[in-house]
C-alpha atoms as a PDB file:
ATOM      1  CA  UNK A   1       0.000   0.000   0.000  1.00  0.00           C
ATOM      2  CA  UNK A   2       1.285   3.273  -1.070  1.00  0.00           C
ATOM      3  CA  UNK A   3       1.949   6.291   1.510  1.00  0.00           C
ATOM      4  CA  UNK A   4      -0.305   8.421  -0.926  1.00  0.00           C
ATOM      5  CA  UNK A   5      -3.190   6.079  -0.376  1.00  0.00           C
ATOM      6  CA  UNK A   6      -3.026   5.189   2.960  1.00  0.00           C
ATOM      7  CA  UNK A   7      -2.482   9.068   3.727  1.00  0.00           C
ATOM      8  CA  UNK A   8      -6.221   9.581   1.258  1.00  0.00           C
ATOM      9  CA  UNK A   9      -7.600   6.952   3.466  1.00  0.00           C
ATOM     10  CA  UNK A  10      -7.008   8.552   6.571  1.00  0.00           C
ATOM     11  CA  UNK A  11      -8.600  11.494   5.439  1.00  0.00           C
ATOM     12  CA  UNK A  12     -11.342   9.829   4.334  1.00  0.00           C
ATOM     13  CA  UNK A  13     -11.773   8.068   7.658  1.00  0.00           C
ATOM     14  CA  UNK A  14     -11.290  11.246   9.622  1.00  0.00           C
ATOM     15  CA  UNK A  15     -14.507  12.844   7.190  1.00  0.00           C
ATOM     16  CA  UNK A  16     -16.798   9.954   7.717  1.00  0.00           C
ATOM     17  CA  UNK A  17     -16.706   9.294  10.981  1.00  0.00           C
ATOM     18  CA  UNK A  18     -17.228  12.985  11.283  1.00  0.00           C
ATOM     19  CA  UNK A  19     -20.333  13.682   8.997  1.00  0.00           C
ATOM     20  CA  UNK A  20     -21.657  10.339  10.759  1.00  0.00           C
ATOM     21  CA  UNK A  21     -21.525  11.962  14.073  1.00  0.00           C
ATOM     22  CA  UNK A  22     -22.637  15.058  13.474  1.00  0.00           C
ATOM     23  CA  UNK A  23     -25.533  13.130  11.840  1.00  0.00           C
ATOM     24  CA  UNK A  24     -26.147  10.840  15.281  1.00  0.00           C
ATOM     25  CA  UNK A  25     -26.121  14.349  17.037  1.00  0.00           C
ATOM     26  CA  UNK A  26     -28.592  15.681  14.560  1.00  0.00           C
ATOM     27  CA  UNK A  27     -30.948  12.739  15.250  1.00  0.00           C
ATOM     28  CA  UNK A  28     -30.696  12.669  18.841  1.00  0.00           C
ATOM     29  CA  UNK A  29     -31.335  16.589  19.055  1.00  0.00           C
ATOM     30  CA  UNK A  30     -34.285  16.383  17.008  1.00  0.00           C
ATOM     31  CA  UNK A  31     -35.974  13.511  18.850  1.00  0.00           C
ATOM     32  CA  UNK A  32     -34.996  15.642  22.001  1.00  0.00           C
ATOM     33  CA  UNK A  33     -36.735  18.461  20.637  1.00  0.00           C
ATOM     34  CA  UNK A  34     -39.954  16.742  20.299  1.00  0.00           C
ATOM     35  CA  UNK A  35     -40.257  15.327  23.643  1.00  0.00           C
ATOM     36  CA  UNK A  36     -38.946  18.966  25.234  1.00  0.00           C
ATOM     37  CA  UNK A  37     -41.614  21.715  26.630  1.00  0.00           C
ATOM     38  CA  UNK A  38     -38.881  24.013  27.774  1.00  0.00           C
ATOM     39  CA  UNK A  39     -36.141  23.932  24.695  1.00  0.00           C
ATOM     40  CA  UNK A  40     -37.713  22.825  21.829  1.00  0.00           C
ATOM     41  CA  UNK A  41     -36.676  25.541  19.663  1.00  0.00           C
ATOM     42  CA  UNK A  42     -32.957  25.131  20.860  1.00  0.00           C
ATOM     43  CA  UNK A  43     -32.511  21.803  20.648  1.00  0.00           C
ATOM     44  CA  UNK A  44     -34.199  21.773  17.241  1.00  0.00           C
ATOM     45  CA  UNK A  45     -31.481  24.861  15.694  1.00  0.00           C
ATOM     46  CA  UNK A  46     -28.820  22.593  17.322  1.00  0.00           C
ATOM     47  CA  UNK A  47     -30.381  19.143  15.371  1.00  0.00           C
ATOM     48  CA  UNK A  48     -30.636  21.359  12.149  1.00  0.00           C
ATOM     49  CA  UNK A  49     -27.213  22.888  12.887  1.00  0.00           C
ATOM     50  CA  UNK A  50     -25.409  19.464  13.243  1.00  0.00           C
ATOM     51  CA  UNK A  51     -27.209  18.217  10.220  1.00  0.00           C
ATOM     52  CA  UNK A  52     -26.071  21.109   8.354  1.00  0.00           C
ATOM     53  CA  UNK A  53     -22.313  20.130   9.504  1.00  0.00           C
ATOM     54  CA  UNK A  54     -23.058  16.611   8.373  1.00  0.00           C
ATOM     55  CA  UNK A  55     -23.982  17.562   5.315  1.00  0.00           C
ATOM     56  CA  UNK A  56     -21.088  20.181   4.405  1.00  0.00           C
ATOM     57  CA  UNK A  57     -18.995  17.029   5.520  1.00  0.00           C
ATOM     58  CA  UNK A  58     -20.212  14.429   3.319  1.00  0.00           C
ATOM     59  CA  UNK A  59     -20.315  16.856   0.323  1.00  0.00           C
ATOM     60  CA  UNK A  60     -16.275  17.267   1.085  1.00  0.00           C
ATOM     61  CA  UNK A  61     -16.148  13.237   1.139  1.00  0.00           C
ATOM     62  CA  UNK A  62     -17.664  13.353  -2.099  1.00  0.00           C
ATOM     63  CA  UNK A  63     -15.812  15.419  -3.676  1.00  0.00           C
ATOM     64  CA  UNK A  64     -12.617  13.971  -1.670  1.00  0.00           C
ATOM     65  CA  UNK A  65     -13.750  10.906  -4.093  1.00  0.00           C
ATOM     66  CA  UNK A  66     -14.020  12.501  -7.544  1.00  0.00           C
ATOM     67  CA  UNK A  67     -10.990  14.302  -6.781  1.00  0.00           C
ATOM     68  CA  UNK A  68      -8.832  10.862  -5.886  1.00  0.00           C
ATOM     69  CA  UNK A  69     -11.023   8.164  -7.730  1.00  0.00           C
ATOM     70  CA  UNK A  70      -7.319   7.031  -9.477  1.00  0.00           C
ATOM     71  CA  UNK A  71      -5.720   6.615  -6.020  1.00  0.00           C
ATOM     72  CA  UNK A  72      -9.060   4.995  -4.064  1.00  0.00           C
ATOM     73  CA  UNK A  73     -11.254   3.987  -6.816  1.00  0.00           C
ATOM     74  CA  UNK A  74     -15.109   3.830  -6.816  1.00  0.00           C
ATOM     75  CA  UNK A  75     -16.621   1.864  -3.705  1.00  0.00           C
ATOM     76  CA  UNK A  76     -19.987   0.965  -3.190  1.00  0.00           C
ATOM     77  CA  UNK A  77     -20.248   0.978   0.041  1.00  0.00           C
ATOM     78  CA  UNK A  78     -19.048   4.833   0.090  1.00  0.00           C
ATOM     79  CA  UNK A  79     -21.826   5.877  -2.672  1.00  0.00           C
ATOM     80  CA  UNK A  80     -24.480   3.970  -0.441  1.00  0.00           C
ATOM     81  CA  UNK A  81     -23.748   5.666   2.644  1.00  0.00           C
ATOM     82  CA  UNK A  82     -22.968   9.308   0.670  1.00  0.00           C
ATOM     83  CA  UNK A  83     -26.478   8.377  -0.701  1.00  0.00           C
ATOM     84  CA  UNK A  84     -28.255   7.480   2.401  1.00  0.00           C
ATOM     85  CA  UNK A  85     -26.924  10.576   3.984  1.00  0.00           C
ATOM     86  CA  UNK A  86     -28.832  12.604   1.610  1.00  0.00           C
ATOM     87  CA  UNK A  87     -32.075  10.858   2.208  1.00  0.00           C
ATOM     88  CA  UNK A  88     -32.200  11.600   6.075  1.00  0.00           C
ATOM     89  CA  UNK A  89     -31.348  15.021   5.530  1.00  0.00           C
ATOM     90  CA  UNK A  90     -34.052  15.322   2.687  1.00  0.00           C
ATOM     91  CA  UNK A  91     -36.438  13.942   5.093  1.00  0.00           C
ATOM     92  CA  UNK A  92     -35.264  15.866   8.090  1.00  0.00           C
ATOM     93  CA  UNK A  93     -35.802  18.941   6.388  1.00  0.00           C
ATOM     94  CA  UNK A  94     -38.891  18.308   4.742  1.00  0.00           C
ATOM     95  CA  UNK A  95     -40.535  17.435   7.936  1.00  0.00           C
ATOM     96  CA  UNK A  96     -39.037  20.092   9.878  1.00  0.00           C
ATOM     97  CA  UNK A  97     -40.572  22.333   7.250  1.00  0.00           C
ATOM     98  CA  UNK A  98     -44.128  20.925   6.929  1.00  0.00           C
ATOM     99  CA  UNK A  99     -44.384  20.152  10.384  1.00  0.00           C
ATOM    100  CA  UNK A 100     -45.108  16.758   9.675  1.00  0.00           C
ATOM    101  CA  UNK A 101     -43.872  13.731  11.947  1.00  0.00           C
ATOM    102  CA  UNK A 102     -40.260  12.531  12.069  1.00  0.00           C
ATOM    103  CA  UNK A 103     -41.034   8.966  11.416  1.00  0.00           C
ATOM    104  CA  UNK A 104     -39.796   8.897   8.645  1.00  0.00           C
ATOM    105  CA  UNK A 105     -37.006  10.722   9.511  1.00  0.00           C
ATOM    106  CA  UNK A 106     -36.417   8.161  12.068  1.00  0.00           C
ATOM    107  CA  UNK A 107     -36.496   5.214   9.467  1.00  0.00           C
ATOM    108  CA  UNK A 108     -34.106   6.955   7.506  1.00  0.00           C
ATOM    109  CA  UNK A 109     -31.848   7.742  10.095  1.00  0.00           C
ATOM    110  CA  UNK A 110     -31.985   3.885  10.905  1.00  0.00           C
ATOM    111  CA  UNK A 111     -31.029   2.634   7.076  1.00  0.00           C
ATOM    112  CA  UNK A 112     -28.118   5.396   7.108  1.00  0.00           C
ATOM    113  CA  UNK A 113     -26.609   4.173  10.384  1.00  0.00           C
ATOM    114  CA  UNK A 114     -26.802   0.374   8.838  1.00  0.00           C
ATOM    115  CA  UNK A 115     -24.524   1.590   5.748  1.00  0.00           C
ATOM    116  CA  UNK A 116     -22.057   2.564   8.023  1.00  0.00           C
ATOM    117  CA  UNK A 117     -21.070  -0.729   8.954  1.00  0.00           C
ATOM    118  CA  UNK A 118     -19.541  -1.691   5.577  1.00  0.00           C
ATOM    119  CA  UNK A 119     -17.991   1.554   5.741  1.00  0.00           C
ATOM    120  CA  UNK A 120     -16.198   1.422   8.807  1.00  0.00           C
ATOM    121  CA  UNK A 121     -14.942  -1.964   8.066  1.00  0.00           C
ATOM    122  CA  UNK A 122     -13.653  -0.969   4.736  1.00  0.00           C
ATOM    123  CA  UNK A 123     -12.107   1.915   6.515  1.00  0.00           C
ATOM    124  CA  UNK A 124     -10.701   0.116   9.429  1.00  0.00           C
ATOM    125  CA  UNK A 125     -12.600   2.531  11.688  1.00  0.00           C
ATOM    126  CA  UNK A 126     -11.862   1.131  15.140  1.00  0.00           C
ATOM    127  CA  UNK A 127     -15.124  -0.183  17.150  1.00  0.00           C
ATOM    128  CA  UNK A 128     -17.225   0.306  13.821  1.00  0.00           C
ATOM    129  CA  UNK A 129     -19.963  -2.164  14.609  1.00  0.00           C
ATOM    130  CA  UNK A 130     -20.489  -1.045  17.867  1.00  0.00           C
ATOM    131  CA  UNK A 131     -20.522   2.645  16.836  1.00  0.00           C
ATOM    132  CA  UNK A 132     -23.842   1.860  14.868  1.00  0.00           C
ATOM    133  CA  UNK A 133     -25.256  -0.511  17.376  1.00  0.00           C
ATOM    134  CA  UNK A 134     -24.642   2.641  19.829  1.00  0.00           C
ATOM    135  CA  UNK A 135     -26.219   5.394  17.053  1.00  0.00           C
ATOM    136  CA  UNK A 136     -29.413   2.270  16.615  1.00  0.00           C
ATOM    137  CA  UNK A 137     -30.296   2.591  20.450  1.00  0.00           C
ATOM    138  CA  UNK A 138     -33.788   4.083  21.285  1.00  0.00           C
END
C-alpha cells in the first residue's frame, strides 16, 4: 500500500466518521426536541445545525472521491452511505418544514446508520460495529 493512499484513506476516515456523528447528534437533538416543553426551539437549531455540519462534511467526502477516484477507486459501500446521507437530511428537512412527523425521519436515520457498517470496516474505523449498534439505540 502506497503512503499516498493510505495518507487519502485517513482522510477519508477522519470525514466519515465525522459527517456520521454530526448526523447521530442531529438525530438525537431532534428527537430531544420533540419530547422537550422548555427547549424545543434550541434543541431543534442545534439538530438542524449538526445536520447542516453533516452535510457540508459528506459533500467534502464526495468530492474527496471525484478528486482521488485514481488513487481509491469507486466503492460501493461509500456511494451507499454518501447516498443514504442525503435521504435523512431530505427527510429531516422536509418534515421540519411541513411540520409533519419525524417517522420517517427516524427510518431513515436507521437505514443510514446500517450503511455505516460496511464503511467502517472498509475503513478500518476502530469499534465500527459497535458505533452503529450505539447510534441504533432508542
Amino acid at each position: 500500500m502506497s503512503d499516498t493512499f493510505t495518507e487519502k484513506k485517513e482522510i477519508l476516515k477522519s470525514l466519515f466518521i465525522s459527517g456520521f456523528f454530526h448526523s447521530v447528534n442531529s438525530h438525537e437533538l431532534l428527537f430531544k426536541s420533540i419530547d422537550s416543553e422548555n427547549r424545543k426551539t434550541e434543541q431543534l437549531i442545534a439538530a438542524t445545525t449538526h445536520l447542516s455540519e453533516a452535510h457540508a462534511i459528506y459533500t467534502q467526502i464526495n468530492i474527496f472521491l471525484t478528486e482521488n477516484i485514481d488513487i481509491l477507486g469507486e466503492r460501493e459501500e461509500l456511494n451507499e452511505n454518501i447516498q443514504l446521507f442525503d435521504v435523512y437530511n431530505k427527510e429531516v428537512l422536509k418534515n421540519i418544514a411541513s411540520n409533519h412527523s419525524h417517522q420517517w425521519s427516524d427510518i431513515e436515520f436507521r437505514y443510514f446508520v446500517e450503511s455505516f457498517k460496511p464503511v467502517a470496516e472498509l475503513l478500518e474505523i476502530p469499534d465500527g460495529v459497535s458505533i452503529v449498534e450505539e447510534a441504533l439505540k432508542d
